[in-house]
N, C-alpha and C. Protein backbone atom coordinates (compact mmCIF):
# COMPACT_ATOMS: atom_id res chain seq x y z
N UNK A 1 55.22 174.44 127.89
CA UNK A 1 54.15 173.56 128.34
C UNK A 1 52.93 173.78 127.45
N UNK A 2 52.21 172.79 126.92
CA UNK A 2 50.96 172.87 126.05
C UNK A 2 49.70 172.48 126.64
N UNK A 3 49.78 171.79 127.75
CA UNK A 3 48.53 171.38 128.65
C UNK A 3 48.87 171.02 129.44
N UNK A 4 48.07 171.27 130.73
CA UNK A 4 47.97 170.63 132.14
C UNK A 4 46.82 170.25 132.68
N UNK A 5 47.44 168.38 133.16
CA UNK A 5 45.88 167.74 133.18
C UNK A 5 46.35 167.63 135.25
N UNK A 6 45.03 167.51 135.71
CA UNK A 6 44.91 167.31 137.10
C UNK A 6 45.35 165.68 136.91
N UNK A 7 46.10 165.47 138.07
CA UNK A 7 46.77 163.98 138.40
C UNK A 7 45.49 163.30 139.53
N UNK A 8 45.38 162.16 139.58
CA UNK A 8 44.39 161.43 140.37
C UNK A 8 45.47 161.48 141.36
N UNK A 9 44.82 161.16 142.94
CA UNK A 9 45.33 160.78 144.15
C UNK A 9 46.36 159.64 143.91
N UNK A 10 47.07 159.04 144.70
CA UNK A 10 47.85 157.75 145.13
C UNK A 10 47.21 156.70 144.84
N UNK A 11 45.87 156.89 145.43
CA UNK A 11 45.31 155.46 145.51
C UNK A 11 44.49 155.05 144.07
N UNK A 12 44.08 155.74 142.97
CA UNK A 12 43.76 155.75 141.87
C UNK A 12 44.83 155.11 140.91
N UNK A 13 44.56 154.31 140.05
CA UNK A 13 45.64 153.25 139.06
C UNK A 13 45.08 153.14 137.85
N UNK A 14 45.86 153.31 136.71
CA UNK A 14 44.95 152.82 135.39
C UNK A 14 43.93 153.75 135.19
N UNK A 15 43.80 154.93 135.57
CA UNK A 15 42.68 155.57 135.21
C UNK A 15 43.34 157.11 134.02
N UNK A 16 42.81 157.16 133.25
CA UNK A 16 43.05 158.13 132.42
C UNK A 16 42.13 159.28 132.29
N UNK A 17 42.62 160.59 132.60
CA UNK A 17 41.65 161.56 132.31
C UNK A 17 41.90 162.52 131.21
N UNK A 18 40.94 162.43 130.40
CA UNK A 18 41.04 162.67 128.89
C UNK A 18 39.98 164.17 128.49
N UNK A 19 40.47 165.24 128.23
CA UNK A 19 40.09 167.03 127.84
C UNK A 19 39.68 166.38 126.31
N UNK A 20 38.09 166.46 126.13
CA UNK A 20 37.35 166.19 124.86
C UNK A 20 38.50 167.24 123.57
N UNK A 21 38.49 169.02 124.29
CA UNK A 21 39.10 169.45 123.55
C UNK A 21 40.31 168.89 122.89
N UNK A 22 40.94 168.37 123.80
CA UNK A 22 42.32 168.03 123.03
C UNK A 22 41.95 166.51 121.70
N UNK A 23 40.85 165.94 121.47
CA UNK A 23 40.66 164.87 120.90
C UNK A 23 40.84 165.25 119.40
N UNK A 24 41.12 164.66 118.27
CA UNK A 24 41.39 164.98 117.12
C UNK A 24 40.02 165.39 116.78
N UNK A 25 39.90 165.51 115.43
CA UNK A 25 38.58 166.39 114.43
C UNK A 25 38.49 164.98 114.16
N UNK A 26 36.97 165.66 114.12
CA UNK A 26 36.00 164.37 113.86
C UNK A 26 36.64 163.19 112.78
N UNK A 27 36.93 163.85 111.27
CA UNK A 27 37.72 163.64 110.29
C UNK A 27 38.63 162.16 110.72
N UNK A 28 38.96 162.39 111.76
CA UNK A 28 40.34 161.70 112.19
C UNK A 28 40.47 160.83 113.26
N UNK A 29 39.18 160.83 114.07
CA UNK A 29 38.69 160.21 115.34
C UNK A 29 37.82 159.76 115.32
N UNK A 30 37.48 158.44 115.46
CA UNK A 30 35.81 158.35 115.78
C UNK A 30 35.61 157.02 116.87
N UNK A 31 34.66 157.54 117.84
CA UNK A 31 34.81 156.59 119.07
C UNK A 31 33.93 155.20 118.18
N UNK A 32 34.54 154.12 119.29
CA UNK A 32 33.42 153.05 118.96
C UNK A 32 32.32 153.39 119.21
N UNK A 33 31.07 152.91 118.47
CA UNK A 33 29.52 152.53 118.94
C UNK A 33 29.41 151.46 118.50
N UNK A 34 28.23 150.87 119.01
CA UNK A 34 28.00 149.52 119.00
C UNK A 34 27.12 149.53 117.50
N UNK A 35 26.99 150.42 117.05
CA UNK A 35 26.71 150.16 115.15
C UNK A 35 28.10 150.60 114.67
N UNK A 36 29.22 150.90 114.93
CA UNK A 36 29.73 150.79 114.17
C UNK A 36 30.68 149.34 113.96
N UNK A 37 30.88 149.02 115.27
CA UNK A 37 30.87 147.73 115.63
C UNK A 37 30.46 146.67 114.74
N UNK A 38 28.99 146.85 114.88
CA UNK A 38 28.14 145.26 113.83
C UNK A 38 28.10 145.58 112.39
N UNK A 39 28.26 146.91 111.96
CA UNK A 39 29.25 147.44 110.76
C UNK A 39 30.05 146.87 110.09
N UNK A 40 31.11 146.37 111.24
CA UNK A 40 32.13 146.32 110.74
C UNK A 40 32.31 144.28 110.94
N UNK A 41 31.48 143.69 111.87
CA UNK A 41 31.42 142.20 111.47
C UNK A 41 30.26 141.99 110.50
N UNK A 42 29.05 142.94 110.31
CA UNK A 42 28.56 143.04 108.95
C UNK A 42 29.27 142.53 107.37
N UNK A 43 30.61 142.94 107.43
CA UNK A 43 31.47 143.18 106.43
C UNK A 43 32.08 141.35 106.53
N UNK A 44 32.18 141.44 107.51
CA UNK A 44 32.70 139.71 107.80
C UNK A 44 32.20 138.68 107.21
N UNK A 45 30.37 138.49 107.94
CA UNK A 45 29.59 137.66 107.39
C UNK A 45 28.12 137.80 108.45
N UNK A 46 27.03 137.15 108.00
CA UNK A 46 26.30 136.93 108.88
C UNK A 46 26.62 135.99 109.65
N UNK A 47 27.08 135.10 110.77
CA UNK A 47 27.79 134.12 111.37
C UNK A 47 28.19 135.36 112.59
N UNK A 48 29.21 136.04 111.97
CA UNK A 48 30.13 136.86 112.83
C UNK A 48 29.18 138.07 113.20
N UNK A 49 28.09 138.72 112.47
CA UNK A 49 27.08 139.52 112.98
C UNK A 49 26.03 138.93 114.21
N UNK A 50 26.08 137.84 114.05
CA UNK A 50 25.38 137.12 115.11
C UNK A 50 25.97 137.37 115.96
N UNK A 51 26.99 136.58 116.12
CA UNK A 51 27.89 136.26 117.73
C UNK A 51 28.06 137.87 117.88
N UNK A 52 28.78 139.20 117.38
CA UNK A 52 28.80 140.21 118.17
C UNK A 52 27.12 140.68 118.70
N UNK A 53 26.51 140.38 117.87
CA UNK A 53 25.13 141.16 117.94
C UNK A 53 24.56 140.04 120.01
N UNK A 54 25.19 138.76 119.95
CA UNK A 54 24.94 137.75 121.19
C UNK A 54 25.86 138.79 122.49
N UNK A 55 26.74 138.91 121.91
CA UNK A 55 28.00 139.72 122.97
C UNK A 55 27.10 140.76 123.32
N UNK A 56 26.65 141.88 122.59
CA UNK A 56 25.74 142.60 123.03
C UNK A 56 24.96 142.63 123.85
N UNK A 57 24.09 142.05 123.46
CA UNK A 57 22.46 141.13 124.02
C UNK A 57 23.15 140.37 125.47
N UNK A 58 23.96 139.92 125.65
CA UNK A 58 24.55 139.02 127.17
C UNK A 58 25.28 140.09 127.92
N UNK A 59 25.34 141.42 127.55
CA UNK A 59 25.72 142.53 128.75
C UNK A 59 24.78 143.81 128.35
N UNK A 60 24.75 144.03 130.34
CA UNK A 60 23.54 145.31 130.26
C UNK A 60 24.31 146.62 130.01
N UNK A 61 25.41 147.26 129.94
CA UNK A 61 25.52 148.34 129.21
C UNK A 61 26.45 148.22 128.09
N UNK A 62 26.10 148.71 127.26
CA UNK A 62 26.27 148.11 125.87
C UNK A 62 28.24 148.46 125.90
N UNK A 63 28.48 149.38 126.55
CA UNK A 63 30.03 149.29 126.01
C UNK A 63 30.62 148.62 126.56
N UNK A 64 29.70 147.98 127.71
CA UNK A 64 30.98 146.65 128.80
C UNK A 64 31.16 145.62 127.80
N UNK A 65 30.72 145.53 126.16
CA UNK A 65 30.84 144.29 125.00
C UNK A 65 31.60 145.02 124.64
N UNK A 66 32.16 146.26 124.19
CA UNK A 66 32.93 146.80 122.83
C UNK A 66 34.60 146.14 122.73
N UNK A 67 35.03 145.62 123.86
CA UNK A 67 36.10 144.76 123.81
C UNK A 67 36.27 143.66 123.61
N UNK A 68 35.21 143.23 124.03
CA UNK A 68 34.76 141.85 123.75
C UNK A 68 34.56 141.80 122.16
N UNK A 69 33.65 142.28 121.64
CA UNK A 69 33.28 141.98 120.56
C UNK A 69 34.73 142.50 119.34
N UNK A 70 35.58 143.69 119.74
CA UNK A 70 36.46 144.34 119.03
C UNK A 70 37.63 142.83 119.10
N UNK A 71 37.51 142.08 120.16
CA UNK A 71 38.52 141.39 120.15
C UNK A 71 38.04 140.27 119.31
N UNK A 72 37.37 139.88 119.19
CA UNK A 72 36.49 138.75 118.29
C UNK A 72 36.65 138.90 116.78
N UNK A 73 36.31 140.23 116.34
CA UNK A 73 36.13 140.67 115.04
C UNK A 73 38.22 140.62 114.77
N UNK A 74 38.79 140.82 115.61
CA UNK A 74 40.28 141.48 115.00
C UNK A 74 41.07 140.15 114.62
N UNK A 75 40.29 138.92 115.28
CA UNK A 75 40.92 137.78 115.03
C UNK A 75 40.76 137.27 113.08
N UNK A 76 39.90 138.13 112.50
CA UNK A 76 39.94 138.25 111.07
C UNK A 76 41.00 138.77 110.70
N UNK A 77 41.78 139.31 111.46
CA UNK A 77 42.89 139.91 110.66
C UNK A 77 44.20 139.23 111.01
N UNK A 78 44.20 138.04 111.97
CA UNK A 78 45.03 137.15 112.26
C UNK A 78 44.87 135.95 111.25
N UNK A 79 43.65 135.53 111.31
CA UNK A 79 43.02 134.25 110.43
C UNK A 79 42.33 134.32 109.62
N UNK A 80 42.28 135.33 109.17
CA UNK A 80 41.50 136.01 107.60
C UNK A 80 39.68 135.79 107.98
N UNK A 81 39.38 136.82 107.59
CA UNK A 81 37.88 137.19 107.67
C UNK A 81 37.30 135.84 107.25
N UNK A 82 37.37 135.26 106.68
CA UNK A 82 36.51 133.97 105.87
C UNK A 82 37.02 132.81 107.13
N UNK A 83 38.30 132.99 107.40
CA UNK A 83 38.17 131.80 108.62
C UNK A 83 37.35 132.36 110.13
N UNK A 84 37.23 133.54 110.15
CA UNK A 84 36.19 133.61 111.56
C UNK A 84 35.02 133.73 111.02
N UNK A 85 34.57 133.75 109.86
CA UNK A 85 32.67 133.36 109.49
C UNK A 85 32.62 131.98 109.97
N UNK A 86 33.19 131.11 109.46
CA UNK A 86 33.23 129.48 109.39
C UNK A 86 33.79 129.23 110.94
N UNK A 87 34.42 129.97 111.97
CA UNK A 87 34.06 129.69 113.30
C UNK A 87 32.99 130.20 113.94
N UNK A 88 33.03 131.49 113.47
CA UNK A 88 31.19 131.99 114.14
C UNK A 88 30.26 130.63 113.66
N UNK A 89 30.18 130.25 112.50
CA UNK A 89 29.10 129.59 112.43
C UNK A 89 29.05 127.88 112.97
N UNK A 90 30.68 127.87 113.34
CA UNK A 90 30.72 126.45 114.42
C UNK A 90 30.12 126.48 115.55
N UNK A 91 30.56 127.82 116.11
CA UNK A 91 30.55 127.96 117.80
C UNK A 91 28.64 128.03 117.48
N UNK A 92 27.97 129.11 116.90
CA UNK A 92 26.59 128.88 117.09
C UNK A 92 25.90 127.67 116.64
N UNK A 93 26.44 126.67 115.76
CA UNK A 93 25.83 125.53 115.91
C UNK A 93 26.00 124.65 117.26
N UNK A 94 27.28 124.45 117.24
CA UNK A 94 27.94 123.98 118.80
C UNK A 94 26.40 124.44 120.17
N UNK A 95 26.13 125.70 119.95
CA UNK A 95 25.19 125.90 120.91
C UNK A 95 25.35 126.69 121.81
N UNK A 96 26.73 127.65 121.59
CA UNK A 96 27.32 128.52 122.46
C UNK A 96 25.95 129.61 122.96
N UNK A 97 25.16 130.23 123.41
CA UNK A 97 24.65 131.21 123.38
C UNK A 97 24.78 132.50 123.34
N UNK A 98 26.18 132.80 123.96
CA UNK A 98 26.98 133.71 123.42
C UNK A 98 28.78 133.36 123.05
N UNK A 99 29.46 132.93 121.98
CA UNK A 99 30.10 132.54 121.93
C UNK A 99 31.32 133.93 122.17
N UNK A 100 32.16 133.77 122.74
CA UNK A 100 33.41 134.59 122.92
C UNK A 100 34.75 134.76 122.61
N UNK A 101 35.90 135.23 122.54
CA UNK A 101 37.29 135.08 121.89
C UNK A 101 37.67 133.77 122.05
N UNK A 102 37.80 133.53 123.11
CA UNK A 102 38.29 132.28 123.62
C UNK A 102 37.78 130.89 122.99
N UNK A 103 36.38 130.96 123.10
CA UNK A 103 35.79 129.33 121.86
C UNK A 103 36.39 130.00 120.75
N UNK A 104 36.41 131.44 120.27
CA UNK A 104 36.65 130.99 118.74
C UNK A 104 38.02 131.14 118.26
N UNK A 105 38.78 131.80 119.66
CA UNK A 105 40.28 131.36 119.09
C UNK A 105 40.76 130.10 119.31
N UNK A 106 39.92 129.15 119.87
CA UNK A 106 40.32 127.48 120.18
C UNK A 106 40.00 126.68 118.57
N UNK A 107 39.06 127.49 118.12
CA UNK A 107 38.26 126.91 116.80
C UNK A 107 39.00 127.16 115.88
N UNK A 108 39.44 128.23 115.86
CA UNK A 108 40.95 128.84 114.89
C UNK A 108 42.13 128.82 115.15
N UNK A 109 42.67 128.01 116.18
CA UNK A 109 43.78 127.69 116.39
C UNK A 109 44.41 126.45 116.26
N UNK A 110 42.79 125.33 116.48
CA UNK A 110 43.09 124.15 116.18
C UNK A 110 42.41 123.86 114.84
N UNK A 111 42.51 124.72 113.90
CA UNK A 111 41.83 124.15 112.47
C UNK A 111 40.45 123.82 112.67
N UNK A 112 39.89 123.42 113.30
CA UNK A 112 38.60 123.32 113.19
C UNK A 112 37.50 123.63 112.43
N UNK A 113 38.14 125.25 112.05
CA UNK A 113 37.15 125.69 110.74
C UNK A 113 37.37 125.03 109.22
N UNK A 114 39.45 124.57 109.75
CA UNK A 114 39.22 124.16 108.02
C UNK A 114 38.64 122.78 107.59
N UNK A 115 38.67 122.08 108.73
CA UNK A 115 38.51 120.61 108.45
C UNK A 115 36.59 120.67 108.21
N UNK A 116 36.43 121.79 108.93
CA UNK A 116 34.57 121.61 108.67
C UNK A 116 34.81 122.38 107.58
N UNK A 117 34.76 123.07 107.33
CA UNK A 117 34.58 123.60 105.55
C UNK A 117 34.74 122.63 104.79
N UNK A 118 36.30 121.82 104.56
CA UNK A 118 35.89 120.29 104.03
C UNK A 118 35.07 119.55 104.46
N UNK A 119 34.45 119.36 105.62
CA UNK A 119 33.18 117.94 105.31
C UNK A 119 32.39 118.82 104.54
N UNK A 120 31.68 120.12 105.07
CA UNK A 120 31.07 120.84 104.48
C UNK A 120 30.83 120.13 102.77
N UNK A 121 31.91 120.69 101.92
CA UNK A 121 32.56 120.86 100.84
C UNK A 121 31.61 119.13 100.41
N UNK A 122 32.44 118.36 101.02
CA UNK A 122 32.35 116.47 100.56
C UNK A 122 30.38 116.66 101.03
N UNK A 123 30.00 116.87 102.05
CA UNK A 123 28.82 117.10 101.91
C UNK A 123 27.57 117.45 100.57
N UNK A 124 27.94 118.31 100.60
CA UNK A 124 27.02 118.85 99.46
C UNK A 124 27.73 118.50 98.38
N UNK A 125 28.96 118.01 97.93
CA UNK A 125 29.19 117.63 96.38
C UNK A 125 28.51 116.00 96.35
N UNK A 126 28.60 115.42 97.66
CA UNK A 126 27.30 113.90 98.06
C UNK A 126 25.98 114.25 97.35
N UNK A 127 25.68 115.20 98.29
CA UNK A 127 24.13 115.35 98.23
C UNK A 127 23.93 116.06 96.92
N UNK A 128 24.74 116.73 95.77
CA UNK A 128 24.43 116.95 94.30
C UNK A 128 24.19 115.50 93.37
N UNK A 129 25.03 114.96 93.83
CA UNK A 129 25.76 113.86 93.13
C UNK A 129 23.99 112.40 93.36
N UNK A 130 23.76 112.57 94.59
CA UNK A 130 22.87 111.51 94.91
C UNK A 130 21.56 112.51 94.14
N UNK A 131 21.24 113.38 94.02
CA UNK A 131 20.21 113.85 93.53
C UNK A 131 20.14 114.30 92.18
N UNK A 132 21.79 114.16 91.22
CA UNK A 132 22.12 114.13 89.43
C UNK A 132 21.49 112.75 89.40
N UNK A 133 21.70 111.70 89.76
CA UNK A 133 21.60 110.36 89.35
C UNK A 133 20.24 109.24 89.78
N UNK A 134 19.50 110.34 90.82
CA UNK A 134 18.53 109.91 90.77
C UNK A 134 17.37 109.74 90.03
N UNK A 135 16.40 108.92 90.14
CA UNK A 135 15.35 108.98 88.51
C UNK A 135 14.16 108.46 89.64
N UNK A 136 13.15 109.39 89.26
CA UNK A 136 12.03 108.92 89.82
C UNK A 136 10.92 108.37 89.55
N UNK A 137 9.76 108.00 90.59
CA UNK A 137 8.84 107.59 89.74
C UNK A 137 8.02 107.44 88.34
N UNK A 138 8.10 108.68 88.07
CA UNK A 138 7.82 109.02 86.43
C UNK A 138 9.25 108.37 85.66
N UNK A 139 10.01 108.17 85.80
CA UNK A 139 10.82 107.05 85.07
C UNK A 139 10.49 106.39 84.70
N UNK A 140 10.07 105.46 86.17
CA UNK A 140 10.25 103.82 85.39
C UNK A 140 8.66 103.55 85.63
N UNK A 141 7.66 104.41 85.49
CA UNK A 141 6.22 104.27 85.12
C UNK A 141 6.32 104.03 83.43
N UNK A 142 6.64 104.14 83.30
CA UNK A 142 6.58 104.28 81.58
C UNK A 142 7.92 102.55 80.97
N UNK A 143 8.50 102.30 81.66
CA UNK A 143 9.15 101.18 81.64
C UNK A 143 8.55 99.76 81.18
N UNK A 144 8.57 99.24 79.95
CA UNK A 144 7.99 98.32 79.49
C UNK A 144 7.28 98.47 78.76
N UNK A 145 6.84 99.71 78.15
CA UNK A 145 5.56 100.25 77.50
C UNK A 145 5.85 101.02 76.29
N UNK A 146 6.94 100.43 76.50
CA UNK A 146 7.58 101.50 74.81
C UNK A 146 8.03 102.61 75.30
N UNK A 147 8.11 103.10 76.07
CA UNK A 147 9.18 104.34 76.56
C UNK A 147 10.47 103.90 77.14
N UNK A 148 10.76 104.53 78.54
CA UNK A 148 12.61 104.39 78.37
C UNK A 148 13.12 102.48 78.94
N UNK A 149 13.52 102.20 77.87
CA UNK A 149 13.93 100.66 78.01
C UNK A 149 15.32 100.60 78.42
């Protein structure tokens, strides 16, 4: 035998009681905090630092979010980091105030991010395009006068 932990009563379920000693070296363990957390959607984008940093801010003790937000961030590794920036930054336009797994696995499940990245995309190659070819006043001031004919 290598350890003996006290068992909860009958009526206790789902509860785990955990001897700090027995936890690995630091090296090898490290609990969540809520910086390491925005750390790590830091790395994502600003979009995705928002919405965990909202998850936060919408519960009063900060670790009743660390699932919440851990579940949010992991969907980068289902739909690649670059497709949950471009849903973080749907759901907070959308108006979510705190947006959660659920809007943004609906946003990434039904494409949503990719089809807005293309208008996106057709957007601003518009708005280059209308502002290469424009000519302004100082143009055609000079028009008729021996300058540009």
């Amino acid at each position: 035998r290598i350890k003996t932990h006290q068992v909860y009563g009958p009526n206790v379920k789902n509860k785990y009681r955990t001897d700090l000693e027995d936890m690995p070296k630091h090296s090898q363990y490290q609990e969540w905090t809520k910086e390491r957390i925005l750390s790590w959607a830091g790395t994502i984008g600003v979009h995705a630092t928002m919405v965990v940093q909202r998850v936060f801010d919408s519960v009063e003790v900060k670790e009743q979010g660390f699932n919440s937000a851990l579940s949010i961030l992991r969907l980068g590794k289902k739909y690649t980091e670059e497709r949950l920036e471009t849903a973080c930054r749907i759901a907070l336009e959308q108006g979510f105030s705190s947006p959660r797994y659920a809007h943004l696995k609906s946003i990434l499940s039904s494409n949503q991010d990719q089809s807005y990245k293309v208008c996106f995309e057709e957007n601003k190659k518009a708005a280059y395009q209308a502002t290469m070819f424009t000519r302004g006043a100082g143009y055609y001031s000079n028009f008729g006068k021996g300058g540009n004919t």
